[in-house]
Each structure stands twice: as structure tokens, then as C-alpha cells.
C-alpha atoms as a PDB file:
ATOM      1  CA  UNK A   1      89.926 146.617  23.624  1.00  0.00           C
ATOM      2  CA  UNK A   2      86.772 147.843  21.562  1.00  0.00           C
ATOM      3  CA  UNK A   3      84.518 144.396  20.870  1.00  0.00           C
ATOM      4  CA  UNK A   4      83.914 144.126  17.218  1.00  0.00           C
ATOM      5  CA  UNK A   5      80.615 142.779  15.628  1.00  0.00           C
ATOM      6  CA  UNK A   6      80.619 139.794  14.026  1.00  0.00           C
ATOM      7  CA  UNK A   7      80.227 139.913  10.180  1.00  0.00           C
ATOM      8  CA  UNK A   8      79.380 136.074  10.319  1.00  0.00           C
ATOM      9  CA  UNK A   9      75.819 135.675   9.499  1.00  0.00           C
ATOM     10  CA  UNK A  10      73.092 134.362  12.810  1.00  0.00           C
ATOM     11  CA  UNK A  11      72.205 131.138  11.814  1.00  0.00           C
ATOM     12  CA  UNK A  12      70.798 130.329  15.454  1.00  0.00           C
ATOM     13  CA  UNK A  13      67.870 126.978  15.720  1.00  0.00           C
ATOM     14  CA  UNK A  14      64.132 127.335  16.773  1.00  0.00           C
ATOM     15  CA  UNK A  15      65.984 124.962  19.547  1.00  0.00           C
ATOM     16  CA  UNK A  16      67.860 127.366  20.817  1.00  0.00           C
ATOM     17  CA  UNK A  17      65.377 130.257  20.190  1.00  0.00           C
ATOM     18  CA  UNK A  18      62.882 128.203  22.672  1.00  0.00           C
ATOM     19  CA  UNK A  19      65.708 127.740  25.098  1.00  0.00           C
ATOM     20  CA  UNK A  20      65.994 131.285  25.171  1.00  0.00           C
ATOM     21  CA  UNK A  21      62.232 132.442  25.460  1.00  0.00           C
ATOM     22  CA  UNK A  22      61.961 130.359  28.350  1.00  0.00           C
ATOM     23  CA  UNK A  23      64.789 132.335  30.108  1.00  0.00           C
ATOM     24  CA  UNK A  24      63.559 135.287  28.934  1.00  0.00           C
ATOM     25  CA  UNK A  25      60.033 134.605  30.210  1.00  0.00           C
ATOM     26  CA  UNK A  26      61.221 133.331  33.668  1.00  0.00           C
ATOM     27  CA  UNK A  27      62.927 136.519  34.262  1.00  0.00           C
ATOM     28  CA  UNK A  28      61.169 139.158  32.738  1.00  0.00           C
ATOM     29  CA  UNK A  29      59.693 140.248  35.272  1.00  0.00           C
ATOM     30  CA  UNK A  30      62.660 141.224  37.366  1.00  0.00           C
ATOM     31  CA  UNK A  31      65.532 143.874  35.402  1.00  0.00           C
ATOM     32  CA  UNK A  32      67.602 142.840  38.015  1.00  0.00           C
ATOM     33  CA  UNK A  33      68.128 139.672  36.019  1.00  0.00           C
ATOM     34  CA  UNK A  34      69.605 140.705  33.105  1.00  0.00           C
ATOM     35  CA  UNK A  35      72.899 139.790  33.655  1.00  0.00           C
ATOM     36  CA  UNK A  36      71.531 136.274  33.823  1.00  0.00           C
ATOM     37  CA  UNK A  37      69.435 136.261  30.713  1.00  0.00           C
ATOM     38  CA  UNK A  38      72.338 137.138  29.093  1.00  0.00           C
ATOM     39  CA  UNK A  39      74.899 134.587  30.497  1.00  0.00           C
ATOM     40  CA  UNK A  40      71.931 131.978  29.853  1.00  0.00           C
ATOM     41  CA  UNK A  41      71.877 133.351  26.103  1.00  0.00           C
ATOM     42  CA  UNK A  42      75.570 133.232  25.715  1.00  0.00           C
ATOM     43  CA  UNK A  43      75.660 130.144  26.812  1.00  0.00           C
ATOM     44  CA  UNK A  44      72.403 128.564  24.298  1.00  0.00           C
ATOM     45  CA  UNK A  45      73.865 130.851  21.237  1.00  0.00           C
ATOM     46  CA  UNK A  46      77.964 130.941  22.277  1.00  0.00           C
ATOM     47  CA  UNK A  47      78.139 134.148  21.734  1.00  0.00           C
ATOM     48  CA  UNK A  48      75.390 137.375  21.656  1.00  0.00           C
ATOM     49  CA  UNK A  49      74.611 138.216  18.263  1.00  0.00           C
ATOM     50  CA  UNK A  50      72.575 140.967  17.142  1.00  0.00           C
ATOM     51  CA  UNK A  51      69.006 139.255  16.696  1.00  0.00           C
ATOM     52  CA  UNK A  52      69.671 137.349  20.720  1.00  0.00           C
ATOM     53  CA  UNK A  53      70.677 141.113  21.759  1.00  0.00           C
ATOM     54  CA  UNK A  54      67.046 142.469  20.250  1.00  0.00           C
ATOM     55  CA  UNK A  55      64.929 139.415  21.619  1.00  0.00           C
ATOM     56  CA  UNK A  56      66.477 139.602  24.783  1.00  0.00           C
ATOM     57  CA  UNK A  57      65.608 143.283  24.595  1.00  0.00           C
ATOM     58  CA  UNK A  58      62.342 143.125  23.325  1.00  0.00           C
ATOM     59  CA  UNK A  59      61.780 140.072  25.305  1.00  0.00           C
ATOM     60  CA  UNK A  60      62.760 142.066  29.343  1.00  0.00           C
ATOM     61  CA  UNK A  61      61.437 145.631  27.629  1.00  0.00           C
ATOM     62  CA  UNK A  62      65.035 146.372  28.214  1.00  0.00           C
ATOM     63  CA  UNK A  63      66.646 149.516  25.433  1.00  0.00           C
ATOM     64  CA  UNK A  64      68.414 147.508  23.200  1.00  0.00           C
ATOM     65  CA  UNK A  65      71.132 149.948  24.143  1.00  0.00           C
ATOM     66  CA  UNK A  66      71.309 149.012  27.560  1.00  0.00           C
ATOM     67  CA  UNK A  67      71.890 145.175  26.783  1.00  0.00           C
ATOM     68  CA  UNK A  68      74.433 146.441  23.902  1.00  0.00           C
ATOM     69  CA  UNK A  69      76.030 148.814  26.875  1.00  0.00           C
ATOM     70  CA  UNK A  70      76.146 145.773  29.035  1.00  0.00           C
ATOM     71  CA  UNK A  71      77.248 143.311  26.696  1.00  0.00           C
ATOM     72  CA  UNK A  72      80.210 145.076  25.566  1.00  0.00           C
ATOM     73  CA  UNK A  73      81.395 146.233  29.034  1.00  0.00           C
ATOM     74  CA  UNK A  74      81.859 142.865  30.614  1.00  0.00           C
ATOM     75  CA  UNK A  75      84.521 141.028  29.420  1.00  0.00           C
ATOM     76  CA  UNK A  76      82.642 137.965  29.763  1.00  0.00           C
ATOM     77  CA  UNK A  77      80.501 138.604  26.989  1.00  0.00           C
ATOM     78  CA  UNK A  78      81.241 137.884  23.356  1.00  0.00           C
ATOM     79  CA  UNK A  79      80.042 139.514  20.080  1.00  0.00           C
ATOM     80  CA  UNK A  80      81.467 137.350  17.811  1.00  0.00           C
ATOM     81  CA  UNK A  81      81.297 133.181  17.449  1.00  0.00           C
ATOM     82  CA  UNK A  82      84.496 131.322  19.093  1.00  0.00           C
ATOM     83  CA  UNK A  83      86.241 129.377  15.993  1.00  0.00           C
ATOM     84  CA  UNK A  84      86.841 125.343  16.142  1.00  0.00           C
ATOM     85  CA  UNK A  85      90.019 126.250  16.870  1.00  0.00           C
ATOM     86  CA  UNK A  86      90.377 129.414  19.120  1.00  0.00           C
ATOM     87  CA  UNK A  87      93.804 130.869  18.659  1.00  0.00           C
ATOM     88  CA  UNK A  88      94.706 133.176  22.521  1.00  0.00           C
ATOM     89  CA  UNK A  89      97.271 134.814  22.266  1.00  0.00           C
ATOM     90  CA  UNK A  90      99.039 136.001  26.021  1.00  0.00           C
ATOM     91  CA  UNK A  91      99.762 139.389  25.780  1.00  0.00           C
ATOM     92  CA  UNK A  92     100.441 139.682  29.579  1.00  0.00           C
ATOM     93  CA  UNK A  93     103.859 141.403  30.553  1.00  0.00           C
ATOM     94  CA  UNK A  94     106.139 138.730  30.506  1.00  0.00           C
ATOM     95  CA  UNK A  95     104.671 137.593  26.967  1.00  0.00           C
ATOM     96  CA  UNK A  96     104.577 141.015  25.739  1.00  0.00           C
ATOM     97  CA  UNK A  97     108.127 141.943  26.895  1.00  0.00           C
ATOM     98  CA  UNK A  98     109.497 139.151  24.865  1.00  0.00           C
ATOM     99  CA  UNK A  99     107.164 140.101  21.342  1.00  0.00           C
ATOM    100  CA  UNK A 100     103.620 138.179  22.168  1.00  0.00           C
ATOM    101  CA  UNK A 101     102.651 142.073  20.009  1.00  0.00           C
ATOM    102  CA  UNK A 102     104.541 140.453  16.651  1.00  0.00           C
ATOM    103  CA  UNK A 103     103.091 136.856  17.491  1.00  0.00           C
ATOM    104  CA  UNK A 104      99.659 138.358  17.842  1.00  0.00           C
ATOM    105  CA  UNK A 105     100.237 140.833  14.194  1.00  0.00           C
ATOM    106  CA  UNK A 106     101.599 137.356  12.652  1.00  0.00           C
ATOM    107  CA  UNK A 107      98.071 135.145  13.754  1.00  0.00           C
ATOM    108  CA  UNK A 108      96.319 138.387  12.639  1.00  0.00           C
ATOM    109  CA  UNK A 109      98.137 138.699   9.110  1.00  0.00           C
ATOM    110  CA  UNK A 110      98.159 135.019   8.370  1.00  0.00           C
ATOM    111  CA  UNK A 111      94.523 134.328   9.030  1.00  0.00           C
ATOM    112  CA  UNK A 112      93.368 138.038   8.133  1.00  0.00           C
ATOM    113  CA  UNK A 113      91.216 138.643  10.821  1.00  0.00           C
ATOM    114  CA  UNK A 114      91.751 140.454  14.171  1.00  0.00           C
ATOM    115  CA  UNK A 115      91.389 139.666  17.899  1.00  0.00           C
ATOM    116  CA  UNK A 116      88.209 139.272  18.819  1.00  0.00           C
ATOM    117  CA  UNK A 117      87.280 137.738  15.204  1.00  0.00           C
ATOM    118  CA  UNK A 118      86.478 134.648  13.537  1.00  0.00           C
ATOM    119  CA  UNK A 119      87.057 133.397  10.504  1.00  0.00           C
ATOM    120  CA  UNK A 120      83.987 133.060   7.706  1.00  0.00           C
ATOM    121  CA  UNK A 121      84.055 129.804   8.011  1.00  0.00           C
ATOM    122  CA  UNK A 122      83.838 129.143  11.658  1.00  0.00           C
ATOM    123  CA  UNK A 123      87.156 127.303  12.090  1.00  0.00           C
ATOM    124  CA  UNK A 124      89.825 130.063  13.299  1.00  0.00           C
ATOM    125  CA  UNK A 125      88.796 132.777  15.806  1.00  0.00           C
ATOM    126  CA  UNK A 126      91.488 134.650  17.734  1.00  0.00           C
ATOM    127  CA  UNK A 127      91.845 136.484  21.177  1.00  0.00           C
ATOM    128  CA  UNK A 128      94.364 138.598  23.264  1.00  0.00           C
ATOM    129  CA  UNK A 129      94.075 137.392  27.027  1.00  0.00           C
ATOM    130  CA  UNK A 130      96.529 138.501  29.569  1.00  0.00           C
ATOM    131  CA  UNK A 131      98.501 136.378  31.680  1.00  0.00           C
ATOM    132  CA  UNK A 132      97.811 132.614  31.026  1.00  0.00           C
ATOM    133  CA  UNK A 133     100.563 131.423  33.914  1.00  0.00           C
ATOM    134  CA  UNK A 134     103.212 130.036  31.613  1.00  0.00           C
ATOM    135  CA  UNK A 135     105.323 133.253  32.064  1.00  0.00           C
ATOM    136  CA  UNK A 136     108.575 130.968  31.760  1.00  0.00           C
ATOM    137  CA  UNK A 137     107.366 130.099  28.010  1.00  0.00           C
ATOM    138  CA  UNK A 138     106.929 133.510  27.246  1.00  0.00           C
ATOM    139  CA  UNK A 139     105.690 134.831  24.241  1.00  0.00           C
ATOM    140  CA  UNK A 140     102.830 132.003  24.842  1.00  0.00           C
ATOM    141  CA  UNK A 141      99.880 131.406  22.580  1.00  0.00           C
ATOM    142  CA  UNK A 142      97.032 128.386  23.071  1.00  0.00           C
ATOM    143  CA  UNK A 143      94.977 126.624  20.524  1.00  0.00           C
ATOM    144  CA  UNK A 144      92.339 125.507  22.790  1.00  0.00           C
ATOM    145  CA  UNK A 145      93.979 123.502  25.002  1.00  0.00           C
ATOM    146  CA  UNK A 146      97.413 123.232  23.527  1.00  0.00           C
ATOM    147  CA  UNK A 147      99.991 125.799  24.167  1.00  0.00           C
ATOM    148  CA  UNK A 148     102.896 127.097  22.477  1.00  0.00           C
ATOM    149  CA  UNK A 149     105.794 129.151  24.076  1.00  0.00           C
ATOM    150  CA  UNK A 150     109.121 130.759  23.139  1.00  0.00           C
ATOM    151  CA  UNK A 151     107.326 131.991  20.430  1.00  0.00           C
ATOM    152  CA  UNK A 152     108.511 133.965  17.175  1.00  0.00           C
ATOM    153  CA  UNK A 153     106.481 134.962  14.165  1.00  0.00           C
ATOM    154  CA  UNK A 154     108.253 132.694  12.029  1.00  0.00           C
ATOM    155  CA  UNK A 155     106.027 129.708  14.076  1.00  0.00           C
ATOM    156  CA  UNK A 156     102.441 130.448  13.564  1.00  0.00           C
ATOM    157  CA  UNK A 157     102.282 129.010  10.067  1.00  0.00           C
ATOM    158  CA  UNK A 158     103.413 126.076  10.597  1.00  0.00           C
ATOM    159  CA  UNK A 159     101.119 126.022  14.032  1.00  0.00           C
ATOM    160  CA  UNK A 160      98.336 126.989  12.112  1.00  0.00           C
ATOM    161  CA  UNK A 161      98.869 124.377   9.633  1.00  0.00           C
ATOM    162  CA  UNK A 162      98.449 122.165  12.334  1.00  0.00           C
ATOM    163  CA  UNK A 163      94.365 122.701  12.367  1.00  0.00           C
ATOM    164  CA  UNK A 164      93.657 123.239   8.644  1.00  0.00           C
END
């Protein structure tokens, strides 16, 4: 799945852009660490925006490129901000053998944003995961910590109205 960019503006704190320059400077000595700075940032920021992507970069005299490369080849890594709620929907084989595809589609079209998304104001994001280990409640979805199975479209409105 191609990460998408987050269209939700940076609104990181002088807080957190300390916390980070710390990292950065205890590590930028070594390239080696990268992987680090970046879990480190992730974990300050949530997610790695733009702007942490460039000071990290600037920061290790890394090519932006290279921390863009990394960041969007590890699954680990985010682009975009989780929501309050984060909506995961299982698309693992059991779940997508019984329609997790149309649950998925239905989460999309009622919150109109896609996997790997959140909404503008910060409340809904969405993900596809595979396998979450409730095959028997196939096609599952979790809102955090709560899960849903036996699943059809015709459910995620009223689940969603759950967290408005």
C-alpha cells in the first residue's frame, strides 16, 4: 500500500521540537542511527510529517530523500496523524474472504477519507492491517481497543456514530 501524505497541517510544540534536537544531536554523528532518530521522532510528533522529515534531515546531513525512502518503506512509520478514534480494518484472509474489502469501502465512503488517512479534524483516522487473530469474527474491524466482527456495510454507521 502506497503511504499517503497528510493534508492536515504540522502544528508540532517548541516542546517537542527540543525533544527532537536533542535526539538529533545525540546521534548525529553516527548514520547508522537513523532508524532511531526516526522511531524517537515518531514517537515525540506521532507520526513523521514533512517539517520532522527535513529537520531530521538537515539535522544527521542525511538527503531528505533517504529519510523519505526510509520512512515510507517500513511499515512502522506513519505519514499521517492517528485519529482519536483509529478505525483498523482486518483485511487478512479470513476477513477478506467474508467482505472486510466492502467494510473497508463503507468506513472509507462514510468518513470520506482513505486508509492511511485522517480526518481534518483529528478525530477519525483509518487503517487496513492484516490478521488481527479474531479470524472466527471475521470481517473484523477495531476502534482502538474495541472490536467488531461479523461485519456488513450496513454496520459502520451506526459504529461510527458511536464516537461522534
Amino acid at each position: 500500500m502506497l503511504k499517503k501524505i497528510s493534508t492536515i497541517p504540522f502544528n508540532g510544540t517548541p516542546e517537542q521540537e527540543q525533544q527532537l534536537k536533542a535526539v538529533i544531536e545525540a546521534n548525529k554523528d553516527d548514520k547508522s542511527m537513523l532508524m532511531h532518530v526516526m522511531q524517537e521522532a515518531q514517537g515525540i510528533y506521532g507520526y513523521l510529517p514533512y517539517e520532522v522529515q527535513v529537520m531530521i534531515a538537515e539535522g544527521m546531513d542525511i538527503p531528505l530523500e533517504k529519510i523519505y525512502g526510509v520512512s515510507t518503506f517500513y511499515a512502522q512509520f506513519a505519514l499521517s496523524p492517528k485519529g482519536k478514534y483509529n478505525i483498523s480494518v482486518c483485511l487478512g484472509t479470513a476477513c477478506y474472504v467474508k467482505g472486510a474489502q466492502s467494510i473497508l469501502d463503507k468506513v472509507e465512503e462514510e468518513l470520506g477519507i482513505g486508509a492511511g488517512e485522517c480526518t481534518q479534524d483529528t478525530t477519525f483516522s483509518i487503517e487496513d492491517c492484516r490478521c488481527i487473530g479474531a479470524c472466527g469474527l471475521a470481517p473484523v474491524l477495531t476502534v482502538n481497543d474495541d472490536v467488531y466482527g461479523r461485519l456488513v456495510p450496513d454496520d459502520i454507521p451506526g459504529i461510527i456514530a458511536k464516537y461522534k
